[in-house]
PDB file of N, CA and C in Angstrom:
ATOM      1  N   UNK A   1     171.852  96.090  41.536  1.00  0.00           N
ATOM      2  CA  UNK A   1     172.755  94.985  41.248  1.00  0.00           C
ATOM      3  C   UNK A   1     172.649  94.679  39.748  1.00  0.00           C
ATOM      4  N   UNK A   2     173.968  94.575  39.007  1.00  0.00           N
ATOM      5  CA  UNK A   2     174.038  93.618  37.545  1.00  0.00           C
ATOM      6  C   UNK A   2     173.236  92.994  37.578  1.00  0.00           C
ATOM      7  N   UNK A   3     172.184  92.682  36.638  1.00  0.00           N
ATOM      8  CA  UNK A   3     171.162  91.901  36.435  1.00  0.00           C
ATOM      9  C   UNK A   3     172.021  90.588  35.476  1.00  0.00           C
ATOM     10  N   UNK A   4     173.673  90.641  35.123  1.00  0.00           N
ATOM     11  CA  UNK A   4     174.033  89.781  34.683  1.00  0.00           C
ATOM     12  C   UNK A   4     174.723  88.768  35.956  1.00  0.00           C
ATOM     13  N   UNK A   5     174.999  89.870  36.715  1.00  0.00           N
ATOM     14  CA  UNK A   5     175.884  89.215  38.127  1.00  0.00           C
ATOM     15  C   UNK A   5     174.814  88.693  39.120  1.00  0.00           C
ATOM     16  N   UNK A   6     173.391  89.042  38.667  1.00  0.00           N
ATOM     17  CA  UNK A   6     171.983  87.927  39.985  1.00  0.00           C
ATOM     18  C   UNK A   6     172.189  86.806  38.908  1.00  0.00           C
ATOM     19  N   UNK A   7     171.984  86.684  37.624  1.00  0.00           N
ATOM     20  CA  UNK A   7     171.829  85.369  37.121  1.00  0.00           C
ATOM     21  C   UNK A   7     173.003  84.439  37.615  1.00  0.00           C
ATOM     22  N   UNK A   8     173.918  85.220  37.539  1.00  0.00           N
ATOM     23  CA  UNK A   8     175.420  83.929  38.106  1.00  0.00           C
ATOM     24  C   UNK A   8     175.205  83.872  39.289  1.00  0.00           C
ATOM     25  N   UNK A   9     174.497  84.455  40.326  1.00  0.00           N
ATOM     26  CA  UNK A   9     174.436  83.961  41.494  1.00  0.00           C
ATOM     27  C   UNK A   9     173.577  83.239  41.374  1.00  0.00           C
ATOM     28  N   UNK A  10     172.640  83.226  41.182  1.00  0.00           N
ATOM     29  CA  UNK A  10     171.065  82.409  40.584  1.00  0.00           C
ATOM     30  C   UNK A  10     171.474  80.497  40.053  1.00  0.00           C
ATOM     31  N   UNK A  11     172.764  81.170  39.200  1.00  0.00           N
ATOM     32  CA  UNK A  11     173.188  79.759  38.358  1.00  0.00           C
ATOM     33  C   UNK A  11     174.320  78.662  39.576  1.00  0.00           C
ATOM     34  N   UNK A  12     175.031  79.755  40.569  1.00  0.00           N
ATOM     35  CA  UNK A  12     176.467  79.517  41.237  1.00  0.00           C
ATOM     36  C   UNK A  12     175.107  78.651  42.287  1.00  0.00           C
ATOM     37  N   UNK A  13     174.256  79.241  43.144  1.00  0.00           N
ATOM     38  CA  UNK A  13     172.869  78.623  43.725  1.00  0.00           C
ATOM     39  C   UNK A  13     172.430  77.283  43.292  1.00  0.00           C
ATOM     40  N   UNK A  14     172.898  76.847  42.421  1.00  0.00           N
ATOM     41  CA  UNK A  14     171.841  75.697  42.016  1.00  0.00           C
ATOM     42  C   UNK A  14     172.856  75.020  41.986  1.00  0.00           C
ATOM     43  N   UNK A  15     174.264  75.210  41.464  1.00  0.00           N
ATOM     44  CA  UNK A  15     175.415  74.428  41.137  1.00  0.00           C
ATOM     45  C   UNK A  15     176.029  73.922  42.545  1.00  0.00           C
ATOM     46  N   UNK A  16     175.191  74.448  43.631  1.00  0.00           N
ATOM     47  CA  UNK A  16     175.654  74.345  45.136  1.00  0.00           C
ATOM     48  C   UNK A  16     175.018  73.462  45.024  1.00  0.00           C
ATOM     49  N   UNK A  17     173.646  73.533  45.000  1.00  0.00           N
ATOM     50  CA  UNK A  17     172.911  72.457  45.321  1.00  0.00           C
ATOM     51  C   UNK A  17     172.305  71.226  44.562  1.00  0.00           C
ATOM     52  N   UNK A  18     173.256  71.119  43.710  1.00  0.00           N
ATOM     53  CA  UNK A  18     173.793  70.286  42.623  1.00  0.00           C
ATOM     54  C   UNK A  18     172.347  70.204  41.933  1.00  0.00           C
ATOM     55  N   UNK A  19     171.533  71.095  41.365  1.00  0.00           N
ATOM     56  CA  UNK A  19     170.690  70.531  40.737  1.00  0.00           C
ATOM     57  C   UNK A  19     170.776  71.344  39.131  1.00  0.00           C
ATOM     58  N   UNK A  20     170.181  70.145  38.378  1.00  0.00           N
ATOM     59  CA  UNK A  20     170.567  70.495  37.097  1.00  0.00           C
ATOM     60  C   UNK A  20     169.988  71.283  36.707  1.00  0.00           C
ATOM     61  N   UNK A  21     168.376  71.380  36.433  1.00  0.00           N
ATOM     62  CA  UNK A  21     167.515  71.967  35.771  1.00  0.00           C
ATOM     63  C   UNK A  21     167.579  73.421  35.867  1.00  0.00           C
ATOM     64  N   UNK A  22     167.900  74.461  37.288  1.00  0.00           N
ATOM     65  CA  UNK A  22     168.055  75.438  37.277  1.00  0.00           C
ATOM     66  C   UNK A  22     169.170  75.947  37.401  1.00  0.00           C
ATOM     67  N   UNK A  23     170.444  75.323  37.263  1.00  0.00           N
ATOM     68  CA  UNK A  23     172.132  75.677  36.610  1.00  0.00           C
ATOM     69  C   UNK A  23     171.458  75.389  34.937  1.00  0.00           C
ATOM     70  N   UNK A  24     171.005  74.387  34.182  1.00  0.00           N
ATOM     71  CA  UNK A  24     170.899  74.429  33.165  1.00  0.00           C
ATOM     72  C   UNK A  24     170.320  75.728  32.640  1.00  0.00           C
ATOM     73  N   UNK A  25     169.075  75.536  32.863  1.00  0.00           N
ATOM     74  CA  UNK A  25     168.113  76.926  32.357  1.00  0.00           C
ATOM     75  C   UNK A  25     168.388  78.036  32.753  1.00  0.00           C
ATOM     76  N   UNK A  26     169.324  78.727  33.526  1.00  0.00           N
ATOM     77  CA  UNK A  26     169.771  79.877  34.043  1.00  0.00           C
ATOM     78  C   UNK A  26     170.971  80.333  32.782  1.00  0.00           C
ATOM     79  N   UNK A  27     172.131  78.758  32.996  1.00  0.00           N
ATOM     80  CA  UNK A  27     173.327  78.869  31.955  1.00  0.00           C
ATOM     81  C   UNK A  27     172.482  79.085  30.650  1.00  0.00           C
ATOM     82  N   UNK A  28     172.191  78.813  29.690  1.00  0.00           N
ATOM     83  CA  UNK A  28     171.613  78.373  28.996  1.00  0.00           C
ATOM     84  C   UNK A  28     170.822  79.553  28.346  1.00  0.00           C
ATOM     85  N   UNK A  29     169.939  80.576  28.758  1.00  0.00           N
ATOM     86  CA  UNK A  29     169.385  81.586  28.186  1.00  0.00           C
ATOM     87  C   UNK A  29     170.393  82.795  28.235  1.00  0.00           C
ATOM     88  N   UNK A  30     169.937  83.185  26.811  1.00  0.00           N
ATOM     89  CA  UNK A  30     170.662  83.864  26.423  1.00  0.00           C
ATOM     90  C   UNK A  30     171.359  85.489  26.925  1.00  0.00           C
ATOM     91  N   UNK A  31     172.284  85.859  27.627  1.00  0.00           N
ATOM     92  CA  UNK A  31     172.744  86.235  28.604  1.00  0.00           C
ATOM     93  C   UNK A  31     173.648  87.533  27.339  1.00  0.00           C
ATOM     94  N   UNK A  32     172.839  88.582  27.511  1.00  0.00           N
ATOM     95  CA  UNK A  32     173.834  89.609  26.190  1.00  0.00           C
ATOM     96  C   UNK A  32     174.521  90.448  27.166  1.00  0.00           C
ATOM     97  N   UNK A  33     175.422  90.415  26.251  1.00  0.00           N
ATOM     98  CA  UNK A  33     176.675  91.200  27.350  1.00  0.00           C
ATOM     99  C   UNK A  33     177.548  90.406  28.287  1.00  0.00           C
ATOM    100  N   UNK A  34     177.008  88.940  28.400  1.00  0.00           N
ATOM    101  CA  UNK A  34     177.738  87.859  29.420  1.00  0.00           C
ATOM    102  C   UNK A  34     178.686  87.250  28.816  1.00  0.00           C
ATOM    103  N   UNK A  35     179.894  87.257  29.131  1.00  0.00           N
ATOM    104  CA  UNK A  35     181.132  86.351  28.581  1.00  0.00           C
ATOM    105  C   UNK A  35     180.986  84.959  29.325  1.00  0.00           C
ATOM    106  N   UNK A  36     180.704  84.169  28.495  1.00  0.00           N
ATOM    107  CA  UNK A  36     181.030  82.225  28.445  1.00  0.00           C
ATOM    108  C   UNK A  36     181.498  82.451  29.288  1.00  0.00           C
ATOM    109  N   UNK A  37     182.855  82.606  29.307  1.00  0.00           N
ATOM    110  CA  UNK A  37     183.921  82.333  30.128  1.00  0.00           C
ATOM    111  C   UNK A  37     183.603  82.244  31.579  1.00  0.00           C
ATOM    112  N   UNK A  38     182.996  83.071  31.987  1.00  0.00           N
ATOM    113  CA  UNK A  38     182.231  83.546  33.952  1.00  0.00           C
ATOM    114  C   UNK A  38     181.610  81.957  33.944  1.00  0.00           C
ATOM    115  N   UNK A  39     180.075  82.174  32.919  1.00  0.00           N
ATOM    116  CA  UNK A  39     180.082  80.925  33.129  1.00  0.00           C
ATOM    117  C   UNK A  39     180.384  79.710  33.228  1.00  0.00           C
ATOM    118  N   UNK A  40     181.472  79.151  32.579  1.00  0.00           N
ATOM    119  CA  UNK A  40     182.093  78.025  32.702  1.00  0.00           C
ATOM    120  C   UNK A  40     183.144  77.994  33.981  1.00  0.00           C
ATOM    121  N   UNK A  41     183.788  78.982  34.291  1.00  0.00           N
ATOM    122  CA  UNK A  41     184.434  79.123  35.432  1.00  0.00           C
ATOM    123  C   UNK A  41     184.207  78.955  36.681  1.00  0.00           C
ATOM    124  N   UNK A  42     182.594  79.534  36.530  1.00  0.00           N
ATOM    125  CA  UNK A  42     181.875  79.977  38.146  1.00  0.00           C
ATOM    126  C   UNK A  42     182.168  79.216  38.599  1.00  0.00           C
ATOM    127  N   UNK A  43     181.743  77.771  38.987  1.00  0.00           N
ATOM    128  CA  UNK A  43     182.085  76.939  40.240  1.00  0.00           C
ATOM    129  C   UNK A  43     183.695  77.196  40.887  1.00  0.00           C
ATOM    130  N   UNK A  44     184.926  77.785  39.883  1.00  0.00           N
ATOM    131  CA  UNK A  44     186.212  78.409  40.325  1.00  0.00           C
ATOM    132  C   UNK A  44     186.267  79.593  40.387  1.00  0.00           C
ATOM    133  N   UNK A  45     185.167  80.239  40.964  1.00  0.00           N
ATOM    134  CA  UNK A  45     185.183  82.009  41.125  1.00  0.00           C
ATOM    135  C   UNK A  45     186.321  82.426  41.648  1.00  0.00           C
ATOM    136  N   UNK A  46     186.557  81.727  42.524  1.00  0.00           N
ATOM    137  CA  UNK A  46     187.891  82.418  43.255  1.00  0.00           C
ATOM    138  C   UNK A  46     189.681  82.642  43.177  1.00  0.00           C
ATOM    139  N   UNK A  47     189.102  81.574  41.711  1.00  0.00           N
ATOM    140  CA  UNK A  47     190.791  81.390  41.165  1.00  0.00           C
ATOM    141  C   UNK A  47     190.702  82.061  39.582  1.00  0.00           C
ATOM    142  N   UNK A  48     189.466  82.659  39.526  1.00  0.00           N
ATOM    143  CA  UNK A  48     189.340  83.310  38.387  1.00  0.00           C
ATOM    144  C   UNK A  48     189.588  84.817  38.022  1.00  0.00           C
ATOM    145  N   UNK A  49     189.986  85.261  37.247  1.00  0.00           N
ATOM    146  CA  UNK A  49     189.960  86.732  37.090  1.00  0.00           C
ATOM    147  C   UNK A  49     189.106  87.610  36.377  1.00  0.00           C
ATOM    148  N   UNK A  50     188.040  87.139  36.624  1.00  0.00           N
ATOM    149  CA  UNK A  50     186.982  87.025  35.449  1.00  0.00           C
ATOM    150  C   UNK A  50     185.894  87.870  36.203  1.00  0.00           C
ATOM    151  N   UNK A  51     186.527  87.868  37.551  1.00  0.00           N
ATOM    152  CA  UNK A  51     185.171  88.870  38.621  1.00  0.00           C
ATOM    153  C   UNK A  51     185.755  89.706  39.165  1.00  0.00           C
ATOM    154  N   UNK A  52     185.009  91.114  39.526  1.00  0.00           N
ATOM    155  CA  UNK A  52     185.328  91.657  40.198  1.00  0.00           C
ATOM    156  C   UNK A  52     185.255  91.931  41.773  1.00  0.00           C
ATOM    157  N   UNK A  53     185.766  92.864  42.197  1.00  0.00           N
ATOM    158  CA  UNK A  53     185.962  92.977  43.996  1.00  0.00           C
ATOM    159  C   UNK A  53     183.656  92.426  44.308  1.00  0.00           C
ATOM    160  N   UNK A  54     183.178  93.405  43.709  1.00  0.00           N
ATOM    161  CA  UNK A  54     181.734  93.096  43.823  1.00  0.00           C
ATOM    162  C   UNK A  54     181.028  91.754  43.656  1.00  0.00           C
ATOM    163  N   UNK A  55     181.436  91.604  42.600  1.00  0.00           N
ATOM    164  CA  UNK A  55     181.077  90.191  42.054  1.00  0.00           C
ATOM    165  C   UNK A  55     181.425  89.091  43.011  1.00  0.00           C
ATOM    166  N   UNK A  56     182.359  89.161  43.107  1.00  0.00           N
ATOM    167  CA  UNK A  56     183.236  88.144  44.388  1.00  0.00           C
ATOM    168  C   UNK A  56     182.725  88.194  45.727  1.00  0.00           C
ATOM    169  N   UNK A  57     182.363  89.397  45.939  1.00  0.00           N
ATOM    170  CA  UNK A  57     181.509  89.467  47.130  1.00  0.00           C
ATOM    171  C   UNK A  57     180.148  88.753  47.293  1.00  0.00           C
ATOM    172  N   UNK A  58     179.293  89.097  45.734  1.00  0.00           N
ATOM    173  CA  UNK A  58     178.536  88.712  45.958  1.00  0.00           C
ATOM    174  C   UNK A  58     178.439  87.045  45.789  1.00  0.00           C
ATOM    175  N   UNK A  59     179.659  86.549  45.228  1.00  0.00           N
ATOM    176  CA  UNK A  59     179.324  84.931  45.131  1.00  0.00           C
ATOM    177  C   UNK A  59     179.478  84.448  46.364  1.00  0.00           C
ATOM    178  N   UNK A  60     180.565  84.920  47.039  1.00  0.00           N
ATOM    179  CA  UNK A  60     181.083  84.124  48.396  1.00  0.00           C
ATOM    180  C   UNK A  60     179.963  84.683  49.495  1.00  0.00           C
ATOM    181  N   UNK A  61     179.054  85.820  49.547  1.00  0.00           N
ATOM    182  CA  UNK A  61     177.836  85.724  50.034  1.00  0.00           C
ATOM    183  C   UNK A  61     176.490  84.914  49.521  1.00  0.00           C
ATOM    184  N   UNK A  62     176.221  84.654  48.596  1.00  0.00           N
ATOM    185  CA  UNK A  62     175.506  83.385  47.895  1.00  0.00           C
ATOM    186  C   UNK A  62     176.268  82.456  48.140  1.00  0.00           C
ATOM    187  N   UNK A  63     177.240  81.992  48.441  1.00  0.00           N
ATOM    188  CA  UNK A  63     177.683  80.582  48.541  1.00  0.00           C
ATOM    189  C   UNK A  63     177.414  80.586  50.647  1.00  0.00           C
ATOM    190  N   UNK A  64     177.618  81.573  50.871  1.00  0.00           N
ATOM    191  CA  UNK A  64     177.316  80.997  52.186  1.00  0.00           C
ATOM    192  C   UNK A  64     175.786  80.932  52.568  1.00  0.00           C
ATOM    193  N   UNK A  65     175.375  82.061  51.977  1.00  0.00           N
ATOM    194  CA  UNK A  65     173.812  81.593  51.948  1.00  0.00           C
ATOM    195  C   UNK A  65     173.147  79.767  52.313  1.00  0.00           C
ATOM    196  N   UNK A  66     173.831  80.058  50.694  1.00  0.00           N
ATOM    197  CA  UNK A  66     173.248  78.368  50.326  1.00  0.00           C
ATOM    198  C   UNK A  66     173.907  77.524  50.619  1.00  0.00           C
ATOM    199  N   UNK A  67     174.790  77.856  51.221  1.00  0.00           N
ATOM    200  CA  UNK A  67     175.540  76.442  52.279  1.00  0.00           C
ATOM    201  C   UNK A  67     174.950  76.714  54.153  1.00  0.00           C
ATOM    202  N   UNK A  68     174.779  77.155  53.924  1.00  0.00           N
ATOM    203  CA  UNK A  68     174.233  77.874  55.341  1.00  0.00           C
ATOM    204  C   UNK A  68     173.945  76.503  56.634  1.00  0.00           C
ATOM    205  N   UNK A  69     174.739  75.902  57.312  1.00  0.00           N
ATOM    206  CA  UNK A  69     174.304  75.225  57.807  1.00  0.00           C
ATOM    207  C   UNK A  69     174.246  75.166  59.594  1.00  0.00           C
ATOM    208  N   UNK A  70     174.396  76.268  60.005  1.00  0.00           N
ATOM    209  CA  UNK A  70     174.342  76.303  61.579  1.00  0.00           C
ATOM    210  C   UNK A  70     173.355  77.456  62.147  1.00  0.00           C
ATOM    211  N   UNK A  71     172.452  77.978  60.966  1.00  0.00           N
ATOM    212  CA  UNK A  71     171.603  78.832  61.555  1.00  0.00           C
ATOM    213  C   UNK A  71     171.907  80.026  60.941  1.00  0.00           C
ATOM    214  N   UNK A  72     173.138  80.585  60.518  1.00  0.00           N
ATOM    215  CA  UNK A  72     173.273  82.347  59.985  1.00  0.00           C
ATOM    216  C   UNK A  72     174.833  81.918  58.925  1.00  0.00           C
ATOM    217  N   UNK A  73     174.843  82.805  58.630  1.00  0.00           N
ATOM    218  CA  UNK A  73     175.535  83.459  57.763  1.00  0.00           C
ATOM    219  C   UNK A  73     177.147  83.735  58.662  1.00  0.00           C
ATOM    220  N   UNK A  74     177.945  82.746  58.802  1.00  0.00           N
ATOM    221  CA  UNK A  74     179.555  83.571  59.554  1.00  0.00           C
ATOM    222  C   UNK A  74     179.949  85.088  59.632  1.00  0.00           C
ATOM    223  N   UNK A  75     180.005  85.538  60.720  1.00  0.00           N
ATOM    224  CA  UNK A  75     180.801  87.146  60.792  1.00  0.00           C
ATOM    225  C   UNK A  75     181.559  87.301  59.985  1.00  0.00           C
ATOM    226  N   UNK A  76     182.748  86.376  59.718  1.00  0.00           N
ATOM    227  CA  UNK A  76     183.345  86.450  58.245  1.00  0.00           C
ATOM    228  C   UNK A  76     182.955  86.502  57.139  1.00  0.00           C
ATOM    229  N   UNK A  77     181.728  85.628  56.405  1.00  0.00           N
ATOM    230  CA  UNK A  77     181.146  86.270  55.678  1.00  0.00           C
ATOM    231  C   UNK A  77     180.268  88.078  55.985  1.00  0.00           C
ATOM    232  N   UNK A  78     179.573  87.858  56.524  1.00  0.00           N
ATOM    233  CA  UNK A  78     178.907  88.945  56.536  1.00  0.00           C
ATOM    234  C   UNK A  78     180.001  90.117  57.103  1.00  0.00           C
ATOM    235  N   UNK A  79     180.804  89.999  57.543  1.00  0.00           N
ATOM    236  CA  UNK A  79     181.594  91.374  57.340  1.00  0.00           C
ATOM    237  C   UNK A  79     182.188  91.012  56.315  1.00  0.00           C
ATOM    238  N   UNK A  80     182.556  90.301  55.237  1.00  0.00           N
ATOM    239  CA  UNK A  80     183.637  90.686  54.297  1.00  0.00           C
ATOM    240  C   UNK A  80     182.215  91.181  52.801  1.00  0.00           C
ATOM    241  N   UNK A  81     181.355  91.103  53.306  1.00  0.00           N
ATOM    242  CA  UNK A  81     180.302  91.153  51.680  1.00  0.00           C
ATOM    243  C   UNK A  81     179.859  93.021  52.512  1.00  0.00           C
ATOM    244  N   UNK A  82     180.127  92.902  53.733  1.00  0.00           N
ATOM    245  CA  UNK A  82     179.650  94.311  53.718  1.00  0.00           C
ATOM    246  C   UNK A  82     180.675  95.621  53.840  1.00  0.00           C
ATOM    247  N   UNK A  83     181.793  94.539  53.753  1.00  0.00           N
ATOM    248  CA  UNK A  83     182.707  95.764  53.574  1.00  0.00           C
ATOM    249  C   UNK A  83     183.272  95.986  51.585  1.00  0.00           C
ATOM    250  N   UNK A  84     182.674  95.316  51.088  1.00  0.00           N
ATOM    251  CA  UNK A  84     182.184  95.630  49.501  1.00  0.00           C
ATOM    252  C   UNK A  84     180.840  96.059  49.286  1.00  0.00           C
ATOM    253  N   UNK A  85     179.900  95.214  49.792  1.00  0.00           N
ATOM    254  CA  UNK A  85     178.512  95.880  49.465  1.00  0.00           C
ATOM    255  C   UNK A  85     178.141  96.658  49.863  1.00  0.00           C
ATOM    256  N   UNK A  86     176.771  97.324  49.394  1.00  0.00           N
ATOM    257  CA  UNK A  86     175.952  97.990  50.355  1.00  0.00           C
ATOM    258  C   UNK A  86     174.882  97.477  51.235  1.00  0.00           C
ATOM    259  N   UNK A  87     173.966  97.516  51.807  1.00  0.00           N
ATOM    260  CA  UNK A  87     172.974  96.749  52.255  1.00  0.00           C
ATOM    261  C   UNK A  87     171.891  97.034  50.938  1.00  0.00           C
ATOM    262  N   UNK A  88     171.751  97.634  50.371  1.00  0.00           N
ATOM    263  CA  UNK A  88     170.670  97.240  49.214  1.00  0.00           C
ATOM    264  C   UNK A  88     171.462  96.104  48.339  1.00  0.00           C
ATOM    265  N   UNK A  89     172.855  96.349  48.081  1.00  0.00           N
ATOM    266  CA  UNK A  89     173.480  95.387  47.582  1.00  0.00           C
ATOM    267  C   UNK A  89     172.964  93.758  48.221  1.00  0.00           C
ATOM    268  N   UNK A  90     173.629  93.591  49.348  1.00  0.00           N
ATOM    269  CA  UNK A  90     173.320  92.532  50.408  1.00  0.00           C
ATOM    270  C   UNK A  90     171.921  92.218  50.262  1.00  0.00           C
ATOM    271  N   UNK A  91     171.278  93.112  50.407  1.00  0.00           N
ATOM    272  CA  UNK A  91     169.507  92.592  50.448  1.00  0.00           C
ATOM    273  C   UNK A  91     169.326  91.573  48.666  1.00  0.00           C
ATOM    274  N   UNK A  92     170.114  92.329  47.570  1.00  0.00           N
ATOM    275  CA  UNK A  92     169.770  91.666  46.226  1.00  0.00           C
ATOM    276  C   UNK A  92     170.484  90.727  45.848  1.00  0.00           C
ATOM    277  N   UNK A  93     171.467  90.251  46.825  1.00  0.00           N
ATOM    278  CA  UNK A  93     172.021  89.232  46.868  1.00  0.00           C
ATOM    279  C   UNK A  93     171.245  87.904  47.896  1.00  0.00           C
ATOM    280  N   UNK A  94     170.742  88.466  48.457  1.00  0.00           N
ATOM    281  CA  UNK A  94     170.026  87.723  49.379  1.00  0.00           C
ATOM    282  C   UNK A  94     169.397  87.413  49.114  1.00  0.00           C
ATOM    283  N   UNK A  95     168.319  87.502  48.793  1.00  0.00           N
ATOM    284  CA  UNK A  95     167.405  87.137  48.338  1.00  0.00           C
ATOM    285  C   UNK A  95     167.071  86.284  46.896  1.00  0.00           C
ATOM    286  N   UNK A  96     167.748  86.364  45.709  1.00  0.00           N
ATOM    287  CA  UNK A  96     167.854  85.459  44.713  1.00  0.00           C
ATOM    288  C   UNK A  96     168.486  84.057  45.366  1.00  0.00           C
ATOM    289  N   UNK A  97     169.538  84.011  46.255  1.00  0.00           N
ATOM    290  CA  UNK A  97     169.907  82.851  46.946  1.00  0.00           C
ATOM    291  C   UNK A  97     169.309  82.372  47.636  1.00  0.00           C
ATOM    292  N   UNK A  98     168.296  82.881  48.354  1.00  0.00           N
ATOM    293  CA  UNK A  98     167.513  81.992  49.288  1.00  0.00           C
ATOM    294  C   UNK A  98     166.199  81.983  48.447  1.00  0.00           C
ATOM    295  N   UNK A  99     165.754  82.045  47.250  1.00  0.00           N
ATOM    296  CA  UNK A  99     164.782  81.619  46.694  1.00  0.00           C
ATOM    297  C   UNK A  99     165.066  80.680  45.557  1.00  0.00           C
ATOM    298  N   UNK A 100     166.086  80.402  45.025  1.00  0.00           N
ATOM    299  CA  UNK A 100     166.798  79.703  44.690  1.00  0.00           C
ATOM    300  C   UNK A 100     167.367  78.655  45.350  1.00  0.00           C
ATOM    301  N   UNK A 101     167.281  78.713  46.649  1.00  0.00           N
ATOM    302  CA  UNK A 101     168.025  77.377  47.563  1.00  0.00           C
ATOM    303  C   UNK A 101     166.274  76.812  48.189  1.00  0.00           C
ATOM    304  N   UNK A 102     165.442  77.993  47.969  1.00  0.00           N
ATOM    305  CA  UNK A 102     163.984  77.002  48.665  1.00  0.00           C
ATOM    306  C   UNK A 102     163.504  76.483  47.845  1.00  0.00           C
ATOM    307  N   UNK A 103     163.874  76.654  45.810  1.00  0.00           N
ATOM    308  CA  UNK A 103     163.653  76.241  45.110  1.00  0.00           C
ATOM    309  C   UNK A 103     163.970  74.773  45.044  1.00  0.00           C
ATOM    310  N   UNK A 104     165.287  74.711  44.969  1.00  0.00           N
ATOM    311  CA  UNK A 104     166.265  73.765  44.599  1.00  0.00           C
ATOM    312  C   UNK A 104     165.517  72.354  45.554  1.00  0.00           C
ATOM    313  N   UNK A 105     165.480  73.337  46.926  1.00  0.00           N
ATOM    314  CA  UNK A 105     164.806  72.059  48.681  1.00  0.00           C
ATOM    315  C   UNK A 105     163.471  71.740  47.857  1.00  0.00           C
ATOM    316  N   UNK A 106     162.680  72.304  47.082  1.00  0.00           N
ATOM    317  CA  UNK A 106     161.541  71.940  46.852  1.00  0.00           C
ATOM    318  C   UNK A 106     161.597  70.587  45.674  1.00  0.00           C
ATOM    319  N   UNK A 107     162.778  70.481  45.022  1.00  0.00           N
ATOM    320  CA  UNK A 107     163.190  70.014  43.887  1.00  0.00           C
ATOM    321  C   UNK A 107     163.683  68.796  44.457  1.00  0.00           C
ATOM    322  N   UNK A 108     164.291  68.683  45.590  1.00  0.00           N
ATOM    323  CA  UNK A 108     164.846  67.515  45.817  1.00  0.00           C
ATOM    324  C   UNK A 108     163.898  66.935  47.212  1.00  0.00           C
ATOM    325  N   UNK A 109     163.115  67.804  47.667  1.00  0.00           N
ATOM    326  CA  UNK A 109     162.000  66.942  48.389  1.00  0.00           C
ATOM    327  C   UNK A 109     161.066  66.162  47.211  1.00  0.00           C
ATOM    328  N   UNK A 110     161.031  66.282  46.057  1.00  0.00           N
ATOM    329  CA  UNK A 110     159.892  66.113  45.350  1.00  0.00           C
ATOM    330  C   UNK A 110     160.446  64.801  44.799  1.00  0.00           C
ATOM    331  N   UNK A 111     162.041  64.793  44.480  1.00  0.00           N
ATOM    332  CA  UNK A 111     162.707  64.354  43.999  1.00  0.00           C
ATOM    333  C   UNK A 111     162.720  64.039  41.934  1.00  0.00           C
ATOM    334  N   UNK A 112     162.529  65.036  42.161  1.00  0.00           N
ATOM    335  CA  UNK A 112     162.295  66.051  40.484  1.00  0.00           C
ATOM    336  C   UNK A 112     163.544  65.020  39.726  1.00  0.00           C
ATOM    337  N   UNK A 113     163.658  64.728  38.818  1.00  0.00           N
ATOM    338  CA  UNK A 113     164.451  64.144  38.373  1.00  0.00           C
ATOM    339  C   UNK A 113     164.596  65.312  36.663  1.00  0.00           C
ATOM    340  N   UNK A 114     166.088  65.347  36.264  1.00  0.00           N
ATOM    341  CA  UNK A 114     166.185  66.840  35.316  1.00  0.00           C
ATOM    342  C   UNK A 114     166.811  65.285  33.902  1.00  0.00           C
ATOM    343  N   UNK A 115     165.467  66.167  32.903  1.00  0.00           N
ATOM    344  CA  UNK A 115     166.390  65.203  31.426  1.00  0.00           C
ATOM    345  C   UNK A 115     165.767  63.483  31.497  1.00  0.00           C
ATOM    346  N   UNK A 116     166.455  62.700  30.687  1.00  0.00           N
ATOM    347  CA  UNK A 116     166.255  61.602  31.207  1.00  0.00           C
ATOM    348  C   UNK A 116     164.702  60.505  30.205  1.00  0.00           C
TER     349      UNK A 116
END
């Protein structure tokens, strides 16, 4: 996987779970080869043209990840990320999102406050 396309999932992850500190520090370091533009867009991935068939896959599989709220992942998601991905794909998408979303739970159990 793009090691530029895990950070935007990494960054799209935190912006779910509205926390600042790791959308900040993700956006924020210096990203060569990354066009602004993705980043400022991401939260509108889907009205953007700024990603590709992959990329798109992999956000709308990180977004269900980390919205995940009935136990799994929808057949709709998971067949539409695997009829772009691969399963090594899927596995490196997976995993930055759910360590990133146990991050984020750890951040707002603690009630971490970002700045200030």
């Amino acid at each position: 996987m793009d090691p530029l396309l895990v950070e935007l999932l990494k960054i799209r992850t935190s912006q779910i779970w509205l926390r600042a500190l790791p959308a900040d520090a993700h956006a924020r370091r210096p990203q060569e080869g990354e066009n602004p533009d993705r980043i400022a867009v991401l939260p509108a991935w889907e009205e953007a043209d700024y990603f590709s068939a992959t990329a798109r896959a992999a956000l709308r599989l990180t977004e269900a990840i980390a919205c995940v709220s009935d136990g799994h992942v929808s057949d709709a998601d998971d067949e539409a990320a695997a009829d772009v991905l691969s399963a090594d794909q899927v596995s490196a998408v997976a995993w930055p999102a759910t360590l990133m979303s146990a991050f984020d739970r750890v951040a707002i159990t603690s009630r971490y406050r970002f700045g200030g």
